[in-house]
N, C-alpha and C. Protein backbone atom coordinates (compact mmCIF):
# COMPACT_ATOMS: atom_id res chain seq x y z
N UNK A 1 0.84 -1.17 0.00
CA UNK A 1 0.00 0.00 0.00
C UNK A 1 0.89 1.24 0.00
N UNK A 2 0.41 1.97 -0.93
CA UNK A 2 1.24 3.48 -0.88
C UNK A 2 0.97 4.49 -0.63
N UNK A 3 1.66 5.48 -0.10
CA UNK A 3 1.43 6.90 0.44
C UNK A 3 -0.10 6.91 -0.20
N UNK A 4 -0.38 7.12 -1.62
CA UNK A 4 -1.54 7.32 -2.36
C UNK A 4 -3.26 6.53 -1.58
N UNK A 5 -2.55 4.99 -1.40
CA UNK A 5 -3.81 4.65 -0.54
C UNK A 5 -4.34 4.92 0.70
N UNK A 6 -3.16 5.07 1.30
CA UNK A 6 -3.62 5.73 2.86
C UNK A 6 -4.30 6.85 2.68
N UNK A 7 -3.84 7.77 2.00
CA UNK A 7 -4.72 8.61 1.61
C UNK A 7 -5.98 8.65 1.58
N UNK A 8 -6.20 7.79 0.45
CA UNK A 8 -7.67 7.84 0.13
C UNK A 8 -7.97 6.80 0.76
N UNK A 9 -7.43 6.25 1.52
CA UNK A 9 -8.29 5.24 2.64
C UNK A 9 -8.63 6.61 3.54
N UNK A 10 -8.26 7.56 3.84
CA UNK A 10 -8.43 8.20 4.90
C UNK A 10 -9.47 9.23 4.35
N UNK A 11 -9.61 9.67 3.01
CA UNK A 11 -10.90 10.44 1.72
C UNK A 11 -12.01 9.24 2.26
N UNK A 12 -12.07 8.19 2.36
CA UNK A 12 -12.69 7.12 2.61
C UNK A 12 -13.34 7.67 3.72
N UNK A 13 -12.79 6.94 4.65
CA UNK A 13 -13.44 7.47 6.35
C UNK A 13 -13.95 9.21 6.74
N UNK A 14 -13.58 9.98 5.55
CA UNK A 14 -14.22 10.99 5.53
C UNK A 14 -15.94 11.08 5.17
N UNK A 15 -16.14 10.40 4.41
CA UNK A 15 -17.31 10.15 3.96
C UNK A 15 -17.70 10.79 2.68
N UNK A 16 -17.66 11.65 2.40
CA UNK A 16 -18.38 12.32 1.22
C UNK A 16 -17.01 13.12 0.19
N UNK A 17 -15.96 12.71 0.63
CA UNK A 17 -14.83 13.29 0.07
C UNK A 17 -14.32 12.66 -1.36
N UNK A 18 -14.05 12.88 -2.62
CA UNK A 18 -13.68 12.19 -3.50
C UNK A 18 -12.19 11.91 -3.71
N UNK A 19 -12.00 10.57 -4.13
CA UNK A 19 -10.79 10.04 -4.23
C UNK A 19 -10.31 10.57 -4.74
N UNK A 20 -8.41 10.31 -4.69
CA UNK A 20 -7.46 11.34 -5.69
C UNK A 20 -6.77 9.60 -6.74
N UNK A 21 -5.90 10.33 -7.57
CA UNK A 21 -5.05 9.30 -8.31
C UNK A 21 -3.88 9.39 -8.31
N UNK A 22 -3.51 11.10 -7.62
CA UNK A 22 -1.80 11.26 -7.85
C UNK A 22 -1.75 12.35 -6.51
N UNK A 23 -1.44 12.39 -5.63
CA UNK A 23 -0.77 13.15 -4.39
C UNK A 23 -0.55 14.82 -4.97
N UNK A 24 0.50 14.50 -6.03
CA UNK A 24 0.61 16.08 -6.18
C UNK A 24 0.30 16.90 -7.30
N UNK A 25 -0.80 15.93 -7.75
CA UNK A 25 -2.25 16.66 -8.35
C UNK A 25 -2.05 18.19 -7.86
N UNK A 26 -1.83 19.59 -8.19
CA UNK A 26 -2.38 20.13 -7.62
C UNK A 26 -3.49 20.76 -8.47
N UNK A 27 -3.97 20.35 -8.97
CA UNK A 27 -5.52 20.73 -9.67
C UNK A 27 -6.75 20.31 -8.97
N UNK A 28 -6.28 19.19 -7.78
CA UNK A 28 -7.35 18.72 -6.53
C UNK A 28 -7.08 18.84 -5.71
N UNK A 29 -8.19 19.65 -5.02
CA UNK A 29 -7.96 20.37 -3.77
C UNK A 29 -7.51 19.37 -2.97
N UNK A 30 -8.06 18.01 -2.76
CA UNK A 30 -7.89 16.86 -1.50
C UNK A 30 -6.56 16.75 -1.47
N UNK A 31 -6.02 16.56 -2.81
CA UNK A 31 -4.53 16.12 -2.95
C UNK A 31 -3.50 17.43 -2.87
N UNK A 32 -3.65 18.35 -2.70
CA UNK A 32 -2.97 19.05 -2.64
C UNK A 32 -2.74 18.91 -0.79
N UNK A 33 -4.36 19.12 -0.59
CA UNK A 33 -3.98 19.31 1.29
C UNK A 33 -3.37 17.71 1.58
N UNK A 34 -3.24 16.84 1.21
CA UNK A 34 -2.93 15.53 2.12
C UNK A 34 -1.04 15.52 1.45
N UNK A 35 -0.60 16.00 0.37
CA UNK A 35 0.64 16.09 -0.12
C UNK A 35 1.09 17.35 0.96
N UNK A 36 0.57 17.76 1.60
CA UNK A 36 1.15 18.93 2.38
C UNK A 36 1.43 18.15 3.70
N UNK A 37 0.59 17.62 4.28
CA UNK A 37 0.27 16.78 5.48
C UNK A 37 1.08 15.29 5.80
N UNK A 38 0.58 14.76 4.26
CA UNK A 38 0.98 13.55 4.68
C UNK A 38 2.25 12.86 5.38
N UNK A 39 3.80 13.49 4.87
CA UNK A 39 4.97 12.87 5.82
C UNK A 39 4.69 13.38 6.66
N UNK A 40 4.94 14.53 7.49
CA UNK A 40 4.65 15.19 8.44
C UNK A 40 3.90 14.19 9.53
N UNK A 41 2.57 14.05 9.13
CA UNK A 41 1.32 13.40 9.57
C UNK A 41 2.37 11.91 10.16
N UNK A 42 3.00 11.19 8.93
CA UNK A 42 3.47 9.59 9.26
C UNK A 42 4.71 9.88 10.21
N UNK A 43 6.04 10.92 9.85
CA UNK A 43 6.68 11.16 10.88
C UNK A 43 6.42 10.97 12.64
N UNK A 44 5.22 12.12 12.63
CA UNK A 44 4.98 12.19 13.87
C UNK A 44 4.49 11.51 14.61
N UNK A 45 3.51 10.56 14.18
CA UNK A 45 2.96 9.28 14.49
C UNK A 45 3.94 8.35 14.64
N UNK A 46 5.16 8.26 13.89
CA UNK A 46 6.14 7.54 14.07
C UNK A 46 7.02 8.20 15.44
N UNK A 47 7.35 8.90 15.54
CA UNK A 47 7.82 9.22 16.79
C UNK A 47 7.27 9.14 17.99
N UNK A 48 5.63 8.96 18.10
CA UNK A 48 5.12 9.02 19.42
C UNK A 48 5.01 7.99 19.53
N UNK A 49 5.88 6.99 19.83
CA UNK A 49 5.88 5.60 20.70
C UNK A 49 6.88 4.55 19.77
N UNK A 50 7.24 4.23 20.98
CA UNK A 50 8.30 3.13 20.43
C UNK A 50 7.97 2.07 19.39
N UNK A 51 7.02 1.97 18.03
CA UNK A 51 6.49 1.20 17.54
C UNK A 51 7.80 -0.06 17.45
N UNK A 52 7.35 -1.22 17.21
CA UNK A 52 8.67 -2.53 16.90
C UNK A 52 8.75 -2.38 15.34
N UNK A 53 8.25 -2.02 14.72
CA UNK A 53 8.73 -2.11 13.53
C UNK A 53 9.55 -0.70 13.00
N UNK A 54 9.06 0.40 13.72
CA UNK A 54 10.12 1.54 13.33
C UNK A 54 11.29 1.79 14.16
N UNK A 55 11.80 0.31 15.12
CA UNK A 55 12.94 0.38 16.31
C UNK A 55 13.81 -0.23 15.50
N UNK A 56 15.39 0.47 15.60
CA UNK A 56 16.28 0.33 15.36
C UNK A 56 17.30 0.31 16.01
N UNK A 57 18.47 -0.34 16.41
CA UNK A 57 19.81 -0.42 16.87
C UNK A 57 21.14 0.10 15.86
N UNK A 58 21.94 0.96 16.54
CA UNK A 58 23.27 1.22 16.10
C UNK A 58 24.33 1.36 17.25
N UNK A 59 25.23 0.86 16.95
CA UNK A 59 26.66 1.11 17.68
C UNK A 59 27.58 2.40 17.13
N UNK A 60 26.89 3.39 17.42
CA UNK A 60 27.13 4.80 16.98
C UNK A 60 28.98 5.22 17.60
N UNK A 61 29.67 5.63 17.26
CA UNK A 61 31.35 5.85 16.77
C UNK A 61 31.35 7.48 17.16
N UNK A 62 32.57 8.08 18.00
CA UNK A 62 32.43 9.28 18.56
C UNK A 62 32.86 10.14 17.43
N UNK A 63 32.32 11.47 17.11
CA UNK A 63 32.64 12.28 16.12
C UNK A 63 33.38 13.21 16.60
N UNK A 64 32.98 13.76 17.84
CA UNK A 64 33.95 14.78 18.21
C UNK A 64 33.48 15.24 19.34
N UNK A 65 34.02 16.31 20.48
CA UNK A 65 33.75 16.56 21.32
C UNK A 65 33.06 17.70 21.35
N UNK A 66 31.90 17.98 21.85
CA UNK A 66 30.74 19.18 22.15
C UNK A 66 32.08 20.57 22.81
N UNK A 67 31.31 21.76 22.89
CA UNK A 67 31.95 22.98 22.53
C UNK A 67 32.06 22.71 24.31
N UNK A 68 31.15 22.11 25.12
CA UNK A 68 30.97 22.18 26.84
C UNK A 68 29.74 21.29 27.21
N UNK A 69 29.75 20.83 28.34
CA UNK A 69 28.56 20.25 28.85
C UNK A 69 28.61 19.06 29.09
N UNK A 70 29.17 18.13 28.24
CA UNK A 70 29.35 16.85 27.74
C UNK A 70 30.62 16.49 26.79
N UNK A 71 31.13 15.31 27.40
CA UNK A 71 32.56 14.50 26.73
C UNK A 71 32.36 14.03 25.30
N UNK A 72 31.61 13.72 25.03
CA UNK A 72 31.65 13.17 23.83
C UNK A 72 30.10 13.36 22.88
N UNK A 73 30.45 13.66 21.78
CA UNK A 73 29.56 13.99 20.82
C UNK A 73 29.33 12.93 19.61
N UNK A 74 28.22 11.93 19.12
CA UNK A 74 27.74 10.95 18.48
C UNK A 74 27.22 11.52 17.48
N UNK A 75 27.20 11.38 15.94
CA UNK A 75 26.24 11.28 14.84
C UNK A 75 25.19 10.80 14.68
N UNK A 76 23.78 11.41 15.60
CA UNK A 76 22.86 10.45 14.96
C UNK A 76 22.48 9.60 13.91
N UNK A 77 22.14 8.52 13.47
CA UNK A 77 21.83 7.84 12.35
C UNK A 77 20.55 9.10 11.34
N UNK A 78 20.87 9.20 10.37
CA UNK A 78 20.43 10.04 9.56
C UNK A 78 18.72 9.70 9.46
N UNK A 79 18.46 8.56 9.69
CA UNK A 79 17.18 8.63 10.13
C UNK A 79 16.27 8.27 11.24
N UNK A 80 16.70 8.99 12.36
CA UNK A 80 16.31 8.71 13.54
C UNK A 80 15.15 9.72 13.82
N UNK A 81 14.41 9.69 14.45
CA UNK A 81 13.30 10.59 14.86
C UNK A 81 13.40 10.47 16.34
N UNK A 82 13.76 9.87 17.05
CA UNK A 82 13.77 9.80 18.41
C UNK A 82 14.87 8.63 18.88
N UNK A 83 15.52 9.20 20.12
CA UNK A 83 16.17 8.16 20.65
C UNK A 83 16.03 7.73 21.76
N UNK A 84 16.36 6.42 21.99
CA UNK A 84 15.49 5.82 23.22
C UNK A 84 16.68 5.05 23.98
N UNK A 85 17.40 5.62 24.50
CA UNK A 85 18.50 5.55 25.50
C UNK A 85 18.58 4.89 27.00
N UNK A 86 18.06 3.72 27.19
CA UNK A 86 17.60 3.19 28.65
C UNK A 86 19.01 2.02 28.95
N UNK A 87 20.17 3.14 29.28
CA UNK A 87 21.27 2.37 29.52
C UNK A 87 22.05 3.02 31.05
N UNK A 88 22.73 2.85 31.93
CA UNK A 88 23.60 3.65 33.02
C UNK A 88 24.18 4.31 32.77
N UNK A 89 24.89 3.65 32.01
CA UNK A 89 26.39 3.91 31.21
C UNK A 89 25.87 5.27 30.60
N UNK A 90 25.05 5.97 29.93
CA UNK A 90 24.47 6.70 28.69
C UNK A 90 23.29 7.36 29.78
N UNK A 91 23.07 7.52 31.04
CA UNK A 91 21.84 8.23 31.75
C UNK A 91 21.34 9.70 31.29
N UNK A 92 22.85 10.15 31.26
CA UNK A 92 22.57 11.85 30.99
C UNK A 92 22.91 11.84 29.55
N UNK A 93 22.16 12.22 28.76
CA UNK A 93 22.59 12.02 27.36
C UNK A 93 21.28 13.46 26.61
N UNK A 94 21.95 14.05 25.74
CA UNK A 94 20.42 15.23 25.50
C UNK A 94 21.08 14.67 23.62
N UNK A 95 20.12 15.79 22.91
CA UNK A 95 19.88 15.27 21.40
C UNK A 95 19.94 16.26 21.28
N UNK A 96 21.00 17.04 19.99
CA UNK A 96 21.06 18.58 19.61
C UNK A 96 21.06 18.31 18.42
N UNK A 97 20.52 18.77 17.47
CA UNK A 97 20.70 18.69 15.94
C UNK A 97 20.48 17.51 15.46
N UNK A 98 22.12 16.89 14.64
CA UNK A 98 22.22 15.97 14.71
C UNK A 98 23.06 15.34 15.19
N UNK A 99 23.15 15.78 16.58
CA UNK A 99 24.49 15.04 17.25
C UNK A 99 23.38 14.24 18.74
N UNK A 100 24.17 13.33 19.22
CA UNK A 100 23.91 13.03 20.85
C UNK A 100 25.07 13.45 21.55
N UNK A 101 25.19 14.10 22.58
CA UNK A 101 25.89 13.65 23.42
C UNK A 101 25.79 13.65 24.77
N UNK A 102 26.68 12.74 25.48
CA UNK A 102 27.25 12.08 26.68
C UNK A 102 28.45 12.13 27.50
N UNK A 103 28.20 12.31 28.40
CA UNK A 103 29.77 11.39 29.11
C UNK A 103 30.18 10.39 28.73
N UNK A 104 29.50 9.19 28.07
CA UNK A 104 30.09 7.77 27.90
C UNK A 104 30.17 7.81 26.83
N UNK A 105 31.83 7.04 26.52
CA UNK A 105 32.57 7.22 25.03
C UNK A 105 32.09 6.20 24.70
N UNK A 106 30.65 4.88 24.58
CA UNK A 106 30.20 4.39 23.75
C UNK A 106 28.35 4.57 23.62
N UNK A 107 27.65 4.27 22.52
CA UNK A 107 26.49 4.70 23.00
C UNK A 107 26.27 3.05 22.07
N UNK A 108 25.71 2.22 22.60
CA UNK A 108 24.63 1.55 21.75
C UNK A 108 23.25 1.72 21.83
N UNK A 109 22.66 2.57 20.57
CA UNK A 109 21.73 3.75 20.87
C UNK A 109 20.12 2.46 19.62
N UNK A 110 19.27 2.64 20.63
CA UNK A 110 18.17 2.27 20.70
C UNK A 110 17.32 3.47 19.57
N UNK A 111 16.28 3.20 18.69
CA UNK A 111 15.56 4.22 18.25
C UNK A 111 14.79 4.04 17.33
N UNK A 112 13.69 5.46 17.18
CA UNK A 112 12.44 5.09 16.71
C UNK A 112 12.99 5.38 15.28
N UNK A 113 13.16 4.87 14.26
CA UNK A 113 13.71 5.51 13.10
C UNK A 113 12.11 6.07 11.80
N UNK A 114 12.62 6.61 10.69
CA UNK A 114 11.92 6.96 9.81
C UNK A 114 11.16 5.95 8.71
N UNK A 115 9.98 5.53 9.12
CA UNK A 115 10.43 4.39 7.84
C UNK A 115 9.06 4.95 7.00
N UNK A 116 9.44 5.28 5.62
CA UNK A 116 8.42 5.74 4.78
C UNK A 116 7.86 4.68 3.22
N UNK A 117 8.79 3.57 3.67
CA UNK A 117 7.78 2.05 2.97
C UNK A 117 7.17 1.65 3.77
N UNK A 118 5.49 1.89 3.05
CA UNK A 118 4.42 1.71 4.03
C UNK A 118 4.12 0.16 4.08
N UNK A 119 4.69 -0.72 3.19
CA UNK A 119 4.76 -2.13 3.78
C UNK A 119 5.61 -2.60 4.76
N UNK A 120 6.56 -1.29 5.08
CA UNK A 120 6.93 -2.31 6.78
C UNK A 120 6.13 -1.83 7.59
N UNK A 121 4.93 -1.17 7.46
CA UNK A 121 4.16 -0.60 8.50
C UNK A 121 3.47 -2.02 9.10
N UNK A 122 3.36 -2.23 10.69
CA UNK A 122 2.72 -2.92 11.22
C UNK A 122 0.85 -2.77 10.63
N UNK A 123 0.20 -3.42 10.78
CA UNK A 123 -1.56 -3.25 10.31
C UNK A 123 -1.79 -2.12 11.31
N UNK A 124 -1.83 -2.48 12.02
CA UNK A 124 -2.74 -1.55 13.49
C UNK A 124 -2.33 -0.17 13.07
N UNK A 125 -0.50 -0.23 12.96
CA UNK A 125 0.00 1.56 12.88
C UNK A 125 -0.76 1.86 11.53
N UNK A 126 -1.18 1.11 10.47
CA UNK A 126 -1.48 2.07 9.30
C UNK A 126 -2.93 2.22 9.06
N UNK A 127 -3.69 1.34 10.23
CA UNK A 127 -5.13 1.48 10.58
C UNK A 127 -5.13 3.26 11.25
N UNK A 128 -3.86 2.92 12.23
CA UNK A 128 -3.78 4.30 12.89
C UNK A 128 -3.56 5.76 12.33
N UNK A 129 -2.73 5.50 11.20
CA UNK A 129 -2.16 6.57 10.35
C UNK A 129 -3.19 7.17 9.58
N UNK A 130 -4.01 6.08 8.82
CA UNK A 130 -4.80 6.28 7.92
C UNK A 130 -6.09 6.62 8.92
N UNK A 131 -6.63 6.61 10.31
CA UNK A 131 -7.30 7.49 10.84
C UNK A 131 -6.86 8.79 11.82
N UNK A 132 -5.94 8.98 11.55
CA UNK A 132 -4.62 10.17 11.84
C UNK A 132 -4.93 11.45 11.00
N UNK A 133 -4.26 10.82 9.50
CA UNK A 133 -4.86 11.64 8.47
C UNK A 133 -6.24 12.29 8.44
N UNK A 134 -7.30 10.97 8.21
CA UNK A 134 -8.55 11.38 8.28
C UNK A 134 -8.74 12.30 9.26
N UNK A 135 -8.39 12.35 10.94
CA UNK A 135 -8.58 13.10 11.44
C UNK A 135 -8.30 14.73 11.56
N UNK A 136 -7.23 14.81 10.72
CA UNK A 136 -6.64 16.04 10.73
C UNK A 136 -6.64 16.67 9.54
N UNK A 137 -7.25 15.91 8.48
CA UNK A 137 -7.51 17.00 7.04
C UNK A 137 -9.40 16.55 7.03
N UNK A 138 -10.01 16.29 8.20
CA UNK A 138 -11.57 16.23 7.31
C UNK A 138 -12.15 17.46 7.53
N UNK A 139 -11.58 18.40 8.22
CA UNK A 139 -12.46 19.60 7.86
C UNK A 139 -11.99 20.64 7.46
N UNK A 140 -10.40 20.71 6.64
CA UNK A 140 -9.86 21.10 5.68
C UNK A 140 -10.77 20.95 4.52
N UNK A 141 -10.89 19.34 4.06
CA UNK A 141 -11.16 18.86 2.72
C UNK A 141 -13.01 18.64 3.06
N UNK A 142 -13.67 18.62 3.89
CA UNK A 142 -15.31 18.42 3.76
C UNK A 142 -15.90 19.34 4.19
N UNK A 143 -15.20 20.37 5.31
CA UNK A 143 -15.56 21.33 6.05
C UNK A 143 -16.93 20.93 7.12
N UNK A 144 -16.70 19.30 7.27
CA UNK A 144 -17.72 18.80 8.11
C UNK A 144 -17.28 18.88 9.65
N UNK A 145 -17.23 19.76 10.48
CA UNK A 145 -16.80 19.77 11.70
C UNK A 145 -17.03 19.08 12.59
N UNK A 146 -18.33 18.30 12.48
CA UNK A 146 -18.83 17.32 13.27
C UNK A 146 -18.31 15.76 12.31
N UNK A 147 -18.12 16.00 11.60
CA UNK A 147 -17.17 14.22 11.17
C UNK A 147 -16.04 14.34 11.93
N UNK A 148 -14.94 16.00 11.35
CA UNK A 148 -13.66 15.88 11.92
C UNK A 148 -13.86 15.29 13.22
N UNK A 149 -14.85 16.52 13.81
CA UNK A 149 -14.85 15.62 15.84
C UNK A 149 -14.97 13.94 15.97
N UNK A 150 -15.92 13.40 15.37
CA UNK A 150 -15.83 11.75 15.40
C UNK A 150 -14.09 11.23 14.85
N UNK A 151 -13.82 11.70 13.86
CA UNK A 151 -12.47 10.94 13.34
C UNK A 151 -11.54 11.58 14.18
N UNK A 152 -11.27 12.10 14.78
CA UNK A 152 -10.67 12.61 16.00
C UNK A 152 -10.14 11.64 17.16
N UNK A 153 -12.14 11.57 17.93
CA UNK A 153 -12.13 10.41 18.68
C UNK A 153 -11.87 8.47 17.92
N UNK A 154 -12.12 8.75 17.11
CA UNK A 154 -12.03 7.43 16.45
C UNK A 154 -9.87 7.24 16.02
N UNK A 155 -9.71 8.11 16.02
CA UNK A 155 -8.44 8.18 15.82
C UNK A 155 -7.86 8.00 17.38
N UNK A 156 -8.45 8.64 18.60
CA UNK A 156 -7.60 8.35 19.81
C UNK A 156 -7.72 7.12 20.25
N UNK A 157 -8.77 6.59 19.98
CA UNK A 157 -9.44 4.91 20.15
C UNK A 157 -8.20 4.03 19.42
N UNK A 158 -7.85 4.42 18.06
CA UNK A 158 -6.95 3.14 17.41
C UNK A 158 -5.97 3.63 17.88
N UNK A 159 -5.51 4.68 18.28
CA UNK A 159 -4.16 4.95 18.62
C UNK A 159 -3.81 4.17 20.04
N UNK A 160 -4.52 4.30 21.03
CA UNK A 160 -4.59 3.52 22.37
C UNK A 160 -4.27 1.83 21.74
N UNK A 161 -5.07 1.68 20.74
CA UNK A 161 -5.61 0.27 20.88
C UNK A 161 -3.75 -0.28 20.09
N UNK A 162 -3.32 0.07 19.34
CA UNK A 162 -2.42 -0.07 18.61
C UNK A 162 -1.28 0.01 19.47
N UNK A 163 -0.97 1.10 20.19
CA UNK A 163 -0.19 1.07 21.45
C UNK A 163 -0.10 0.08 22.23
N UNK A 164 -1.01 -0.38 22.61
CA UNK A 164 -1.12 -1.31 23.55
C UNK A 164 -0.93 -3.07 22.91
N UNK A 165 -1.00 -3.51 21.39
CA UNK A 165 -1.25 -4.56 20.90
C UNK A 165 0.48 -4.37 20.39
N UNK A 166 1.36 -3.30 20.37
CA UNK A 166 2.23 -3.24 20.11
C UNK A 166 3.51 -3.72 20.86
N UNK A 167 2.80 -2.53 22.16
CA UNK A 167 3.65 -3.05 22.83
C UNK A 167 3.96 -4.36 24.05
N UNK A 168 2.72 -5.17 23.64
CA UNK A 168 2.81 -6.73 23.94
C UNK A 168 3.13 -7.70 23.09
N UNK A 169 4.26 -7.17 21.94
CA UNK A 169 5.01 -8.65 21.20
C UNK A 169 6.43 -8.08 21.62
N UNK A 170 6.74 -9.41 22.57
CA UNK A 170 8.31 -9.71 23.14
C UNK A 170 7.87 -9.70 24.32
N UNK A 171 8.79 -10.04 24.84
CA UNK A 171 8.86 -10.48 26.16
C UNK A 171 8.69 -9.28 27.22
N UNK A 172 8.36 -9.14 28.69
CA UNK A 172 8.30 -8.09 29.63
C UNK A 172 9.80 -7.84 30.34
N UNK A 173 10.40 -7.39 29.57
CA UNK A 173 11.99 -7.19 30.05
C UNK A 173 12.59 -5.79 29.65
N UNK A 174 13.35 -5.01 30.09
CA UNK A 174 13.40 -3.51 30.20
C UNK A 174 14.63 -3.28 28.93
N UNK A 175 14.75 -2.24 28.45
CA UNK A 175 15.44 -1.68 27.58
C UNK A 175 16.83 -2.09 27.94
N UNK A 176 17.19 -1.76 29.29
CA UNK A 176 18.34 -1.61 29.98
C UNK A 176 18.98 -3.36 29.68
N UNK A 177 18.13 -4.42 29.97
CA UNK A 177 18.58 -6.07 29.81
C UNK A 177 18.69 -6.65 28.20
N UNK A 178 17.90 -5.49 27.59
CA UNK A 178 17.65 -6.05 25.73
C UNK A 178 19.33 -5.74 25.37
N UNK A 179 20.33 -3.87 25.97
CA UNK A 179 21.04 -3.46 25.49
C UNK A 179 21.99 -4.35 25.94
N UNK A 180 22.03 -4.78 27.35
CA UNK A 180 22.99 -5.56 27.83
C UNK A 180 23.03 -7.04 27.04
N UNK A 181 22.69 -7.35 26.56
CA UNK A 181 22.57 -8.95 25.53
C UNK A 181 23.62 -8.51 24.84
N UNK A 182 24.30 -9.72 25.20
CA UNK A 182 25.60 -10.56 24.64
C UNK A 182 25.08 -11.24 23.09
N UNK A 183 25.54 -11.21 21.88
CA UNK A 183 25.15 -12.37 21.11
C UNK A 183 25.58 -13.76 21.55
């Protein structure tokens, strides 16, 4: 499924909205507002919660040392959206740009990365996305204020529900024991 269907899966759950065929159509109004929205829209959804399919591992290599504050300065991975740091070693650690840094001269750095092939999307997240969207362009594109309000709530409903079905595949064991694993 591609950027294009979520879309109009989400023209869909609008109700009275007509389908598009090309995103950056701009001769249609729908497609113009959801080509404005749409990464944005999947980004941010991707960053608010540790999904398993947008988690990634790197053994990130020191670049150089910060101007003050902190010993050592890391290259984030170029597509990271969030980092999820649940180590001792790495406690005090902040995110500037695109650097991390730390006191500790190693980071094996945990994170939510970017992923914009919508077939590695888990079902639930693109149930979620695609009522994400809907929620946030239906009264742009229908000017129905009382749909937007339902796809709203219907959007906080899958978002809970997806959260929660997510984060029960693997085992109940903390960030801190996953990083410490030996192969």
């Amino acid at each position: 499924m591609a950027a294009l269907d979520v879309c109009n899966r989400a023209l869909i759950k609008m109700g009275n909205a007509a389908l598009i065929t090309d995103l950056t159509d701009t001769a249609v109004p729908q497609a113009v507002v959801l080509n404005a929205v749409y990464a944005n829209l999947r980004d941010a959804l991707q960053q608010a919660f540790t999904w398993n399919f947008a988690t990634k591992r790197a053994a990130l290599v020191v670049t150089t040392a910060p101007a003050f504050g902190y010993d050592y300065a890391f290259t984030a991975p170029t597509d990271m959206l969030r980092a999820i740091i649940d180590d001792p070693e790495n406690a005090d650690y902040r995110v500037e740009a695109s650097k991390i840094l730390t006191n500790a001269s190693a980071i094996n750095l945990v994170y939510i990365a970017q992923i914009t092939d919508t077939t590695k999307f888990s079902p639930l997240f693109m149930e979620t996305l695609v009522a994400y969207i809907a929620a946030e362009t239906c009264e742009a594109i229908t000017a129905n204020t009382n749909q937007a309000i339902k796809l709203k709530r219907e959007f906080e409903d899958m978002f809970t529900r997806a959260k929660k079905a997510d984060s029960q595949e693997g085992t109940a064991y903390s960030w801190r024991q996953s990083l410490n694993r030996r192969p």
